[in-house]
C-alpha atoms as a PDB file:
ATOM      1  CA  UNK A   1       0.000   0.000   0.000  1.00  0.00           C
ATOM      2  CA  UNK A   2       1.296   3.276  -0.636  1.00  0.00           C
ATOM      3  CA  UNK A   3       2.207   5.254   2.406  1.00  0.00           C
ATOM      4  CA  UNK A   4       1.523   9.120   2.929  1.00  0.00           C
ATOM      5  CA  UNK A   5       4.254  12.012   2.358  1.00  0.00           C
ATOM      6  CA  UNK A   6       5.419  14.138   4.660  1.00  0.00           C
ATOM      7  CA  UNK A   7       2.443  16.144   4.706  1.00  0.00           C
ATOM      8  CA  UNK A   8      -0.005  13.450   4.531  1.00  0.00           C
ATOM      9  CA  UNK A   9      -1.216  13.662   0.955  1.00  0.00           C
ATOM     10  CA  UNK A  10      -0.095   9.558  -1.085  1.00  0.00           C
ATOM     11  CA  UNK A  11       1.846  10.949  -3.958  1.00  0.00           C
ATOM     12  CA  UNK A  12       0.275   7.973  -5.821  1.00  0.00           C
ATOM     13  CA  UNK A  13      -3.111   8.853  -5.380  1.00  0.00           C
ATOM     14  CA  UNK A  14      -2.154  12.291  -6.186  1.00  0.00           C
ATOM     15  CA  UNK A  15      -1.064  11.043 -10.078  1.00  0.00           C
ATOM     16  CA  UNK A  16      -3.477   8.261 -10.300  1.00  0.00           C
ATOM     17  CA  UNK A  17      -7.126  10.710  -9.529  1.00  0.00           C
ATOM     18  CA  UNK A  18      -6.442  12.877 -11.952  1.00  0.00           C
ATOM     19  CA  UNK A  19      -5.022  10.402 -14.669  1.00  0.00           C
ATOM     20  CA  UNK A  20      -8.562   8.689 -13.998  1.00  0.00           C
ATOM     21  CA  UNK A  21     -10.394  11.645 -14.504  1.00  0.00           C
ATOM     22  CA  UNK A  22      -8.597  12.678 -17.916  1.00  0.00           C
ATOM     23  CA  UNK A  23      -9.111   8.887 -19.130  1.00  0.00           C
ATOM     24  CA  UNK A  24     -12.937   9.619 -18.650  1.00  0.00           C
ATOM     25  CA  UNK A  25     -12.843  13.029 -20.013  1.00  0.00           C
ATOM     26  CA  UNK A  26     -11.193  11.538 -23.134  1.00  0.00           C
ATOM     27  CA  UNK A  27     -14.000   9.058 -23.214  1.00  0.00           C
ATOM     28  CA  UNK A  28     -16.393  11.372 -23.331  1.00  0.00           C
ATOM     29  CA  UNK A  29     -14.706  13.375 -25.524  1.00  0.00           C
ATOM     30  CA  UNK A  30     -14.542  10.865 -27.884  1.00  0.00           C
ATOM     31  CA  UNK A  31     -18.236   9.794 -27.189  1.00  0.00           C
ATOM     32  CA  UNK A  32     -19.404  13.649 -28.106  1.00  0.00           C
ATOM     33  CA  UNK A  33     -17.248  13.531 -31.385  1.00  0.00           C
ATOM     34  CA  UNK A  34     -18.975  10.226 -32.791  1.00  0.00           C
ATOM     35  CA  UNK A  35     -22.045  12.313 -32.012  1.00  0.00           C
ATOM     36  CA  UNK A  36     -21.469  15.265 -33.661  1.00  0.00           C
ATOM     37  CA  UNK A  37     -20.701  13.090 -36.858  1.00  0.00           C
ATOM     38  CA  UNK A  38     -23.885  11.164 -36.725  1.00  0.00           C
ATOM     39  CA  UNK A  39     -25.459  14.492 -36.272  1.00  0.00           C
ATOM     40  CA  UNK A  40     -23.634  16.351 -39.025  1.00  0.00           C
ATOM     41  CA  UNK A  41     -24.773  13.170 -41.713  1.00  0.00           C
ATOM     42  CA  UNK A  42     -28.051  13.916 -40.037  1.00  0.00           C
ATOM     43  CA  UNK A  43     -27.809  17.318 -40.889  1.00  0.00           C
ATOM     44  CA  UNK A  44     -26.304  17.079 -44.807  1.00  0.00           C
ATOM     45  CA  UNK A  45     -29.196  14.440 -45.603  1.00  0.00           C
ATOM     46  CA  UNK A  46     -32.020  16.553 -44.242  1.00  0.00           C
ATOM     47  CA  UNK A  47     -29.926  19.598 -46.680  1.00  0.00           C
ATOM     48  CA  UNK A  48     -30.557  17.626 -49.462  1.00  0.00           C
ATOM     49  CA  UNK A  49     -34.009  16.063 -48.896  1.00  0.00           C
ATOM     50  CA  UNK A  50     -34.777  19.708 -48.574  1.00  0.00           C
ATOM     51  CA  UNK A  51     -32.962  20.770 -51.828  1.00  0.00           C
ATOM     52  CA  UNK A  52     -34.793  18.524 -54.174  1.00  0.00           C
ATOM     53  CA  UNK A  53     -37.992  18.934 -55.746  1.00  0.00           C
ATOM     54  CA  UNK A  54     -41.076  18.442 -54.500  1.00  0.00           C
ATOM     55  CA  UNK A  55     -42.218  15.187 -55.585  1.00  0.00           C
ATOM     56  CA  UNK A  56     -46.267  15.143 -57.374  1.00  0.00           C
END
C-alpha cells in the first residue's frame, strides 16, 4: 500500500485521480465527437431532402 508524504497527501493517489479523470474526459470526448458526426450526416441528408424537388 502506498504510504503518505510528509504532509499526509499519497503521492500515488495524487497522479493516479487525476489520470482517472482525464481517461474519462477523453472518453467522453470521444463519445461527443462520434455524435457530432452522426449528427452532421443527419444534418447534410435533411440539406438535401430539402434541396430537391417536390415530388407530385
Amino acid at each position: 500500500m502506498a504510504q503518505a508524504g510528509e504532509n499526509g497527501i499519497d503521492p500515488a493517489a495524487t497522479v493516479v485521480a487525476p489520470t482517472a479523470e482525464a481517461a474519462e474526459l477523453q472518453a467522453r470526448i470521444n463519445a461527443l465527437r462520434e455524435e457530432l458526426m452522426a449528427l452532421n450526416e443527419r444534418m447534410k441528408a435533411i440539406s438535401a431532402a430539402l434541396q430537391r424537388p417536390p415530388s407530385r
